[in-house]
N, C-alpha and C. Protein backbone atom coordinates (compact mmCIF):
# COMPACT_ATOMS: atom_id res chain seq x y z
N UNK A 1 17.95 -8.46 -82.42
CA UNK A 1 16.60 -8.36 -81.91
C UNK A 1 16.61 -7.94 -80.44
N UNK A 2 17.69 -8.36 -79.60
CA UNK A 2 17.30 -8.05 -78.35
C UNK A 2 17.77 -6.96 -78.24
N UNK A 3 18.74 -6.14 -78.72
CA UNK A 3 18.84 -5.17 -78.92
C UNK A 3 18.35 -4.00 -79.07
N UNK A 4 17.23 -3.88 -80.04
CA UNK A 4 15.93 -3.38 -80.69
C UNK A 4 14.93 -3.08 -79.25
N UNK A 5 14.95 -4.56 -79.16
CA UNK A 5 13.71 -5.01 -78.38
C UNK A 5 14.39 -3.89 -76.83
N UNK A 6 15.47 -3.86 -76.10
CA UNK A 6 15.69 -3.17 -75.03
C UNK A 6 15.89 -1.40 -75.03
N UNK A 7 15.39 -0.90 -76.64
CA UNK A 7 15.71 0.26 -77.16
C UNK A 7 14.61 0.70 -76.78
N UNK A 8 13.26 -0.13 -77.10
CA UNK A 8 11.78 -0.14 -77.44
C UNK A 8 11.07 0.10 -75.93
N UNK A 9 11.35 -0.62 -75.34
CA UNK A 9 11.04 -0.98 -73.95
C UNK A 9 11.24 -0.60 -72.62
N UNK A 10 11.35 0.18 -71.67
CA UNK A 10 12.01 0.73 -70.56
C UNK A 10 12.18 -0.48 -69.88
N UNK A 11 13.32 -0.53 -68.91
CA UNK A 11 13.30 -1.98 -67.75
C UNK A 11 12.19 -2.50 -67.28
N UNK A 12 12.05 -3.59 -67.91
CA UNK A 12 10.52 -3.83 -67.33
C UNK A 12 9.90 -3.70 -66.08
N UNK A 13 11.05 -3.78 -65.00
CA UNK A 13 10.99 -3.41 -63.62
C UNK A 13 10.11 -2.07 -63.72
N UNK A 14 10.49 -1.06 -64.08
CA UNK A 14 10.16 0.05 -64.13
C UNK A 14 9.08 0.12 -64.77
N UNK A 15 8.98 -0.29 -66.14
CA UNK A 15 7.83 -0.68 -66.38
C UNK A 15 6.05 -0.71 -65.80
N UNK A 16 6.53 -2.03 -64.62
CA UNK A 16 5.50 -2.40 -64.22
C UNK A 16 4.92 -1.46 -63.47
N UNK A 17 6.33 -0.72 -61.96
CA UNK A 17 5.95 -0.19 -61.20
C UNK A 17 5.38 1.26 -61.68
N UNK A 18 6.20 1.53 -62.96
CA UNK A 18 5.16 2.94 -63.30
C UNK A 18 3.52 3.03 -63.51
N UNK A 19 3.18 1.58 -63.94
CA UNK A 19 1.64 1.40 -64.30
C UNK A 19 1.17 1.22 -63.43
N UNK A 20 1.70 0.63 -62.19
CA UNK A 20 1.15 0.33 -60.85
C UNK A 20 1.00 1.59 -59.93
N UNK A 21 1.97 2.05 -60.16
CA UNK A 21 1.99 3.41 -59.10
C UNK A 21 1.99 4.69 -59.56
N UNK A 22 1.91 4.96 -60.53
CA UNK A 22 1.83 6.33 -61.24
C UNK A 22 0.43 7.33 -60.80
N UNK A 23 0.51 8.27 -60.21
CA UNK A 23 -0.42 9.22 -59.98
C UNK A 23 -1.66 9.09 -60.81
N UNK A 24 -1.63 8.76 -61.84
CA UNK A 24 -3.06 8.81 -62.11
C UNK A 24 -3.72 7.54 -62.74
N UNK A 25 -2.82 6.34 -62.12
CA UNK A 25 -3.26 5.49 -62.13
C UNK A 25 -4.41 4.98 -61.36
N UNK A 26 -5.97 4.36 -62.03
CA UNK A 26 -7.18 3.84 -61.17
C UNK A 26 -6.82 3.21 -60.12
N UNK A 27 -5.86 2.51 -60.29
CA UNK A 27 -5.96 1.77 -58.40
C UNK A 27 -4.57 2.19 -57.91
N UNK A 28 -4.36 3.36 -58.54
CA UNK A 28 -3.32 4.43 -57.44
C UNK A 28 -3.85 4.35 -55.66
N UNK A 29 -3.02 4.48 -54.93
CA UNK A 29 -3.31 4.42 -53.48
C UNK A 29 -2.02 4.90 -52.54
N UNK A 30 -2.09 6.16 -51.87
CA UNK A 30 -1.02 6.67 -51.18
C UNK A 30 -1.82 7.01 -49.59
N UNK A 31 -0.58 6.71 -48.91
CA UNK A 31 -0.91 7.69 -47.81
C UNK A 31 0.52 8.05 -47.29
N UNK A 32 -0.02 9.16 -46.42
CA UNK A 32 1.32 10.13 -46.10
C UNK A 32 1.76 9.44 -44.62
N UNK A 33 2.68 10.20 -44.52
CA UNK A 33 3.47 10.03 -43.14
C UNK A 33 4.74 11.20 -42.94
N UNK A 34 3.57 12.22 -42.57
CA UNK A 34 4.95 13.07 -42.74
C UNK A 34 5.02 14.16 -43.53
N UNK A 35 6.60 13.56 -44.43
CA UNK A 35 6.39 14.35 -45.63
C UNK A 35 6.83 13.29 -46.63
N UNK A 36 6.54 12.23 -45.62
CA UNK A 36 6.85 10.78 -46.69
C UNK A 36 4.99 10.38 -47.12
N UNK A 37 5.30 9.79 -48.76
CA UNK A 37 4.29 9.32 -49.33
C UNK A 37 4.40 7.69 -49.91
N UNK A 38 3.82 7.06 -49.41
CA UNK A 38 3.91 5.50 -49.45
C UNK A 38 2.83 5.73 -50.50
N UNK A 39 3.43 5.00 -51.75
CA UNK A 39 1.76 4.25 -52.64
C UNK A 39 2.35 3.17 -52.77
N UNK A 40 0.76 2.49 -53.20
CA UNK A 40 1.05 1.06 -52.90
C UNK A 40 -0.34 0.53 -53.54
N UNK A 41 -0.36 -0.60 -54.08
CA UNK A 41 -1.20 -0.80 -55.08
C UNK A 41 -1.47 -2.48 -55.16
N UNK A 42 -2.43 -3.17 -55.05
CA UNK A 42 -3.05 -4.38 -55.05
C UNK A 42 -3.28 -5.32 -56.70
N UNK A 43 -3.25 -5.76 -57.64
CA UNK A 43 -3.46 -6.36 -58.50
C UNK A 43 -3.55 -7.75 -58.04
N UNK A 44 -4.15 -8.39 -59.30
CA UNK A 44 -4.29 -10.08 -59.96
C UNK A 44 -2.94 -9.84 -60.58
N UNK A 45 -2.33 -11.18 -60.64
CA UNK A 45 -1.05 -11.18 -61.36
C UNK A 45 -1.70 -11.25 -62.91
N UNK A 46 -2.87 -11.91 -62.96
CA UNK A 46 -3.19 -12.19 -64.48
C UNK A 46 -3.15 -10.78 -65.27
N UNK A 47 -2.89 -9.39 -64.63
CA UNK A 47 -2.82 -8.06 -64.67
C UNK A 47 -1.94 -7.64 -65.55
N UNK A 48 -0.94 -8.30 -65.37
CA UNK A 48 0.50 -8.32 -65.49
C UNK A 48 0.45 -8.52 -67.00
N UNK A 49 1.45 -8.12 -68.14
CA UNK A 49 1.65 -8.77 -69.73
C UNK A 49 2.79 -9.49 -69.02
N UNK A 50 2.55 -11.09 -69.54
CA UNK A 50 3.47 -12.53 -69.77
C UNK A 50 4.91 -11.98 -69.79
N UNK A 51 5.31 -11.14 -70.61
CA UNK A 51 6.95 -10.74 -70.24
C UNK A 51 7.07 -9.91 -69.10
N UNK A 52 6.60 -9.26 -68.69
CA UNK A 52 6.78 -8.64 -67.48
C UNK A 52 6.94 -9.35 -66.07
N UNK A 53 6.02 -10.40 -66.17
CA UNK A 53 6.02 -11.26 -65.14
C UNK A 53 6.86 -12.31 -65.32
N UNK A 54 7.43 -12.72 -66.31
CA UNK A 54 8.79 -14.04 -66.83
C UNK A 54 9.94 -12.93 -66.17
N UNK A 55 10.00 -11.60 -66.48
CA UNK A 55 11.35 -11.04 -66.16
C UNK A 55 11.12 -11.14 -64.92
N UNK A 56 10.18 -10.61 -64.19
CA UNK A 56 10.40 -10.29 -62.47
C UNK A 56 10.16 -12.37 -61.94
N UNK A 57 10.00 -12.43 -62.54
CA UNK A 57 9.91 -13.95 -62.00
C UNK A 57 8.64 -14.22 -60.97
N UNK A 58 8.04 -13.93 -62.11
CA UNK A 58 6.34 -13.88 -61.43
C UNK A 58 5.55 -14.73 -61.87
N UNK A 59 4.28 -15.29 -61.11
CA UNK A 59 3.64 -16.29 -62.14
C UNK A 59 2.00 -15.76 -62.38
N UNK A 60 1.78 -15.40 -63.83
CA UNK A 60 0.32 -15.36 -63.90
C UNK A 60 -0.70 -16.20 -63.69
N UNK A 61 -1.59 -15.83 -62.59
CA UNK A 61 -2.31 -16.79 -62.42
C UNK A 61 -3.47 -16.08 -61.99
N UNK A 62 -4.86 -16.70 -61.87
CA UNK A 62 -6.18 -15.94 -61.05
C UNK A 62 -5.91 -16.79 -59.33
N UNK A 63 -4.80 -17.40 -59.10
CA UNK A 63 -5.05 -17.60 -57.77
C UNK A 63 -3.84 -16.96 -56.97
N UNK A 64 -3.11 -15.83 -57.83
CA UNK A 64 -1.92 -15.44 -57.33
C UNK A 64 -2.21 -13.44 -57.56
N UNK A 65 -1.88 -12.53 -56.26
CA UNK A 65 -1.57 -11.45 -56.33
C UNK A 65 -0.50 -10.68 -56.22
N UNK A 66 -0.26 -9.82 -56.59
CA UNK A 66 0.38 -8.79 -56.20
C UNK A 66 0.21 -7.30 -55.79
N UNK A 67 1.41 -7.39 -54.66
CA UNK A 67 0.87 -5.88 -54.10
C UNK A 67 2.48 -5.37 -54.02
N UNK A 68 2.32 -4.10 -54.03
CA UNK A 68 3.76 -3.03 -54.64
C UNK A 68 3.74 -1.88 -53.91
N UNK A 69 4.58 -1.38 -53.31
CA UNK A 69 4.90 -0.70 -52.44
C UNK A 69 6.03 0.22 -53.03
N UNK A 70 5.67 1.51 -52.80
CA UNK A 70 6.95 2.90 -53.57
C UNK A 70 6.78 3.60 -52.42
N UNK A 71 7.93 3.93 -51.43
CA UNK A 71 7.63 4.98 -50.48
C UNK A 71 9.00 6.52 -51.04
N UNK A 72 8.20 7.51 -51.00
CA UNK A 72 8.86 8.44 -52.07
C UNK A 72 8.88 9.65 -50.94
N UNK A 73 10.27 10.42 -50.44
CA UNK A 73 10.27 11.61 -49.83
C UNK A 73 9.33 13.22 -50.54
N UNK A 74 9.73 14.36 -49.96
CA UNK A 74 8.99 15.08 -50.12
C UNK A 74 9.53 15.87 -51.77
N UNK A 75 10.45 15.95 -52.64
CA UNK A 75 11.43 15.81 -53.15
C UNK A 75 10.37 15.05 -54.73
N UNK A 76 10.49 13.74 -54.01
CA UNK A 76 9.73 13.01 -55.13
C UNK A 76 10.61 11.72 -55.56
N UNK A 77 11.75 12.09 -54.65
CA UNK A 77 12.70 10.48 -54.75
C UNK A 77 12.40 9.34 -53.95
N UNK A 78 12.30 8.16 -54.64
CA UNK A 78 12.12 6.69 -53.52
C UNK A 78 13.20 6.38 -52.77
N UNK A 79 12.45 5.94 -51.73
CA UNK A 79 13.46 5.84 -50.65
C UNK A 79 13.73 4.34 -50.16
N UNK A 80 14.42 3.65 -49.95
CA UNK A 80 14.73 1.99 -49.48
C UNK A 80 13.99 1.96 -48.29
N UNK A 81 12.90 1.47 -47.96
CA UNK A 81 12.40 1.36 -46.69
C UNK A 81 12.02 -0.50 -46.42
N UNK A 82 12.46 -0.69 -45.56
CA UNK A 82 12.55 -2.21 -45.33
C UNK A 82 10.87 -2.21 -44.90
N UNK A 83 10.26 -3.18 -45.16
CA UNK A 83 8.65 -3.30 -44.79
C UNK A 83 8.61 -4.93 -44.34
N UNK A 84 7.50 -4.86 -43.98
CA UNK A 84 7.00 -6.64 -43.32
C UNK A 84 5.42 -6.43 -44.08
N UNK A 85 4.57 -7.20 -44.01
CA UNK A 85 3.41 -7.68 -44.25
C UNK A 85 3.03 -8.81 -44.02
N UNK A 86 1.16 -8.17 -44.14
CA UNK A 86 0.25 -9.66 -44.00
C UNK A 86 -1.19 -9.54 -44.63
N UNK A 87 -1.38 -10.38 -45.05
CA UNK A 87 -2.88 -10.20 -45.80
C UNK A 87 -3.94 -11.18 -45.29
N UNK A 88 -5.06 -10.78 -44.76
CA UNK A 88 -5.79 -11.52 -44.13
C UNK A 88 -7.17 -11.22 -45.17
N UNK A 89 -7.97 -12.84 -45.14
CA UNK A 89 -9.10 -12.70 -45.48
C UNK A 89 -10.13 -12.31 -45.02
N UNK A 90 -11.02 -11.20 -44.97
CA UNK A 90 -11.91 -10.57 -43.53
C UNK A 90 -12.99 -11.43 -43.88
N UNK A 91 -13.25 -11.82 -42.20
CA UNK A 91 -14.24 -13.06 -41.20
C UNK A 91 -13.57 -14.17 -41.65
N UNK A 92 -11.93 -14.54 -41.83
CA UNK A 92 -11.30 -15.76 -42.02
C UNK A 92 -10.30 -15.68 -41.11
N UNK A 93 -9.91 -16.71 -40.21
CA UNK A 93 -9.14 -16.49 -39.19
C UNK A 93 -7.91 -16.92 -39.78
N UNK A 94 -6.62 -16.29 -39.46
CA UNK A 94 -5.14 -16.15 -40.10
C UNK A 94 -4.42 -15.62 -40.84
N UNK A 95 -3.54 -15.18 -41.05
CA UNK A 95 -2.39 -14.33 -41.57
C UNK A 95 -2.02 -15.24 -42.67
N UNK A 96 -1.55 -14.67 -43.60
CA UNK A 96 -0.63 -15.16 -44.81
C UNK A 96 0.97 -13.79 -44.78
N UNK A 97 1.74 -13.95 -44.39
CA UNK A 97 3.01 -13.40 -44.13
C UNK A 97 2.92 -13.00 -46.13
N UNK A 98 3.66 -11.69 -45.91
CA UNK A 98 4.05 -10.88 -47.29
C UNK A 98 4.76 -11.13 -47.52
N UNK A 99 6.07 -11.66 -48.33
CA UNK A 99 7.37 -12.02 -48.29
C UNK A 99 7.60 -10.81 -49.42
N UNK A 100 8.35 -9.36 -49.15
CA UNK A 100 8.51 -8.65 -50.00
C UNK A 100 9.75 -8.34 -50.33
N UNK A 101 10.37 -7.93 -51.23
CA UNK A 101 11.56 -8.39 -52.45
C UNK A 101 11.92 -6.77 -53.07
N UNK A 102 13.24 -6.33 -52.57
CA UNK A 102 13.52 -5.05 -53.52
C UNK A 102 13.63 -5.35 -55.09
N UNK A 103 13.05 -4.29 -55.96
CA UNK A 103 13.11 -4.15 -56.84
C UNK A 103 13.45 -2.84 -57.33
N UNK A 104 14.51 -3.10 -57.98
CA UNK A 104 15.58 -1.61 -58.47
C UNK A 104 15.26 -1.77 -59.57
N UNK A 105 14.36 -0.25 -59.77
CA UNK A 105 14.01 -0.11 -61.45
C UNK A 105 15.01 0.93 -62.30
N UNK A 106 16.07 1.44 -61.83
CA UNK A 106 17.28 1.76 -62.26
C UNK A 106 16.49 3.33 -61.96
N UNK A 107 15.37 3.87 -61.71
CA UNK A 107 15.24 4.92 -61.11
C UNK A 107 14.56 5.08 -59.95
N UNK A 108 14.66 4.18 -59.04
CA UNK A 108 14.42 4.34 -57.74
C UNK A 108 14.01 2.61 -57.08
N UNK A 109 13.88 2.72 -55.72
CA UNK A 109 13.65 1.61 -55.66
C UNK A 109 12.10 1.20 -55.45
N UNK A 110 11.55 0.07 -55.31
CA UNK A 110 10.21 -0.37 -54.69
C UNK A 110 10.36 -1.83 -54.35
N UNK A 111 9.37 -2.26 -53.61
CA UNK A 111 9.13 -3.41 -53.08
C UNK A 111 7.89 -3.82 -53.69
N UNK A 112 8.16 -5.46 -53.63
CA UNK A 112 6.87 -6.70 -54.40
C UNK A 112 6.92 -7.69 -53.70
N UNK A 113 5.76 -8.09 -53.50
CA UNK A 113 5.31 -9.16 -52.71
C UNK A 113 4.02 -10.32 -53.28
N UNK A 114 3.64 -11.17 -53.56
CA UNK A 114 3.00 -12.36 -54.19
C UNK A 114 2.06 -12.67 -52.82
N UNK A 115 0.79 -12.78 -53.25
CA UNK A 115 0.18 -13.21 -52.20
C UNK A 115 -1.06 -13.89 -52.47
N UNK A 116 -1.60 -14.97 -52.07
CA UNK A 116 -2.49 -16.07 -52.69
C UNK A 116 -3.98 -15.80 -52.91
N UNK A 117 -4.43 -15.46 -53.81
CA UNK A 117 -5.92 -14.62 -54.05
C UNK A 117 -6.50 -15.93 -54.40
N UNK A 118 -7.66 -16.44 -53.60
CA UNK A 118 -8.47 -17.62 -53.66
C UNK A 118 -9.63 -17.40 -53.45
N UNK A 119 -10.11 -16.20 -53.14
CA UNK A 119 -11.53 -15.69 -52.86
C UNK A 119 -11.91 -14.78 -53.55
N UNK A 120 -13.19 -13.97 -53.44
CA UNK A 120 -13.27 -12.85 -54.10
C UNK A 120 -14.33 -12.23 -52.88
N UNK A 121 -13.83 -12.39 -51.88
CA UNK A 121 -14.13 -11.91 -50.15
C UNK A 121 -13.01 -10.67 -49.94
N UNK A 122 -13.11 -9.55 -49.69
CA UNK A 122 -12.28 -8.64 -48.79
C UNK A 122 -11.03 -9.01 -48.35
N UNK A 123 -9.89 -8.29 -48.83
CA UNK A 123 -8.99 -8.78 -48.08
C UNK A 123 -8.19 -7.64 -47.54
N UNK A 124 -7.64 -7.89 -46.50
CA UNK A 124 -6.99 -6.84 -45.56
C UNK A 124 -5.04 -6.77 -45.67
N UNK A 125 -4.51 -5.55 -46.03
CA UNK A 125 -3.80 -5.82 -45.80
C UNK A 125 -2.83 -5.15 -44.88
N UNK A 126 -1.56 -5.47 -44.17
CA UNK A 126 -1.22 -4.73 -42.96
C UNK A 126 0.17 -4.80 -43.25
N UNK A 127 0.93 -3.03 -43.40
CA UNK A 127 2.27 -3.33 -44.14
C UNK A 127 2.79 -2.40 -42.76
N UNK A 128 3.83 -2.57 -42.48
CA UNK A 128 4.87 -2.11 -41.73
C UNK A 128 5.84 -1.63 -42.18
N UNK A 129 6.18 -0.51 -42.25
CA UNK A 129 6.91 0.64 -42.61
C UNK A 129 8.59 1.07 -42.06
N UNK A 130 9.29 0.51 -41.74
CA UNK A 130 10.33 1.21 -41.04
C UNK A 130 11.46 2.43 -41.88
N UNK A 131 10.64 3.48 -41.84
CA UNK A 131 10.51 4.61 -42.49
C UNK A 131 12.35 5.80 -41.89
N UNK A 132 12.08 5.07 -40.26
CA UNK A 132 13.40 5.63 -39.39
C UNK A 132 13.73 4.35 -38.71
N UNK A 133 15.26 3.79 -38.41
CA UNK A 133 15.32 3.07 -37.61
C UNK A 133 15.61 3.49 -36.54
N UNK A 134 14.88 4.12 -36.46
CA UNK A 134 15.36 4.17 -34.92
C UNK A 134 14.43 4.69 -34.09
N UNK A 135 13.09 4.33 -34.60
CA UNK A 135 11.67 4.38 -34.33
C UNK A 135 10.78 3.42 -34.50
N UNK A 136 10.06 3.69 -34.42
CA UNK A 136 8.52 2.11 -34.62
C UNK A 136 8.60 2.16 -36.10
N UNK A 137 7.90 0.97 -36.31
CA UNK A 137 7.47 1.34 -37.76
C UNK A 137 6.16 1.94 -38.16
N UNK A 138 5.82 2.46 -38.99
CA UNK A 138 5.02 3.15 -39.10
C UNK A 138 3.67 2.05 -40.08
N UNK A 139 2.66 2.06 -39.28
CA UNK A 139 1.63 0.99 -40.17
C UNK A 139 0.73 1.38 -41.24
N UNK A 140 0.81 0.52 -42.16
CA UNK A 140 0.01 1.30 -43.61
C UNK A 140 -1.23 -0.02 -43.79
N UNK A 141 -2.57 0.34 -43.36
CA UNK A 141 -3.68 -0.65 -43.89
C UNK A 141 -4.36 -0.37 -44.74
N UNK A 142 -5.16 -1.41 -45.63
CA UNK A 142 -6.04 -1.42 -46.58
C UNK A 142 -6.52 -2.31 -46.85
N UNK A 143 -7.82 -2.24 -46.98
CA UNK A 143 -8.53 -3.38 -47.47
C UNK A 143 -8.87 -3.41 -49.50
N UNK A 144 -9.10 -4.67 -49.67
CA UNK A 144 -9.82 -4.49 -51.03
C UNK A 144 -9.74 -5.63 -51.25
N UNK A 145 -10.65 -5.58 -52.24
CA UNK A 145 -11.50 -7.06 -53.28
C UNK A 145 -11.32 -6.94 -54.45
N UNK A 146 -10.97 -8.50 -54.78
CA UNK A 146 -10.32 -9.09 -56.20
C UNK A 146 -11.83 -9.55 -56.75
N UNK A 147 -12.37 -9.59 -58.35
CA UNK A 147 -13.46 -9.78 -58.28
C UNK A 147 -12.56 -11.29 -59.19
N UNK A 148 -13.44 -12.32 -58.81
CA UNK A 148 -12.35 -13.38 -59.34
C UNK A 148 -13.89 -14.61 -60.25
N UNK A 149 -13.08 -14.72 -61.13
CA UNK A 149 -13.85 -15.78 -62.53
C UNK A 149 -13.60 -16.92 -62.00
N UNK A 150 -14.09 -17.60 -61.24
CA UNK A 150 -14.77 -18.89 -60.82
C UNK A 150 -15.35 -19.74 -61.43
C-alpha cells in the first residue's frame, strides 16, 4: 500500500507548494526584485488536506496560518534565500516573529512559516529577503484578511 500510495502522489512537500504557488493559482502573489521573483502566498491551515499537514508537521486548525515563500531566478529555478518575518494585526500593537523552515520539495526549495490567525481583522505581513549576502535584504510586504467562522 505505501508503495502504491507514493506512485499516486507527488512528495507532498511539493504537493502543497505547487497549489500554493503555482501561477495560476487565486491567491497566487509575486513580486519582483530584479530578475528575481518571490511568490508567496497566505492560507488557513484548515486549507491544507489532513495528510499534507501530518507529513509537513502542521496542525489544522481555524486559529493557525500559513504563509509560503518560493523565490525563483530569471531561468525559473528556486533559489535558497534565507528570510526573517513578522505578521502584525493592523490597529493592534505588536509583532508575532515568522519562524520559517526550509522545505525541499525534491524540485526546488521554499520556505513555511505557521502563524496565529485569531481575528478576521487585516493582517500585515513583513518578510525580509536576503536575496545577496552581501547586501541589505530586500523587503517583501502584504497585507490580507482571513475571513474566519466564529
Amino acid at each position: 500500500m505505501q508503495a502504491i500510495h507514493r506512485r499516486l502522489f507527488p512528495p507532498l512537500g511539493l504537493a502543497i507548494l505547487l497549489a500554493l504557488t503555482a501561477p495560476s493559482s487565486h491567491a497566487q502573489q509575486f513580486e519582483r526584485f530584479g530578475d528575481v521573483e518571490a511568490h508567496y502566498s497566505a492560507i488557513p491551515t484548515t486549507f491544507i488536506p489532513r495528510e499534507v499537514a501530518d507529513r509537513l508537521g502542521l496542525m489544522r486548525s481555524q486559529a493557525q496560518g500559513l504563509v509560503t515563500l518560493t523565490v525563483r531566478d530569471a531561468a525559473g529555478e528556486t533559489l535558497n534565500v534565507p528570510v526573517d518575518g513578522t505578521v502584525t494585526v493592523v490597529g493592534e500593537s505588536g509583532e508575532s516573529p515568522l519562524a520559517f523552515r526550509r522545505l525541499d520539495t525534491g524540485g526546488g526549495v521554499s520556505r513555511i512559516a505557521t502563524f496565529p490567525l485569531t481575528t478576521s481583522a487585516p493582517m500585515r505581513f513583513r518578510l525580509a529577503l536576503q536575496l545577496d549576502r552581501n547586501a541589505a535584504p530586500e523587503t517583501l510586504s502584504f497585507m490580507q484578511r482571513f475571513h474566519r467562522d466564529d
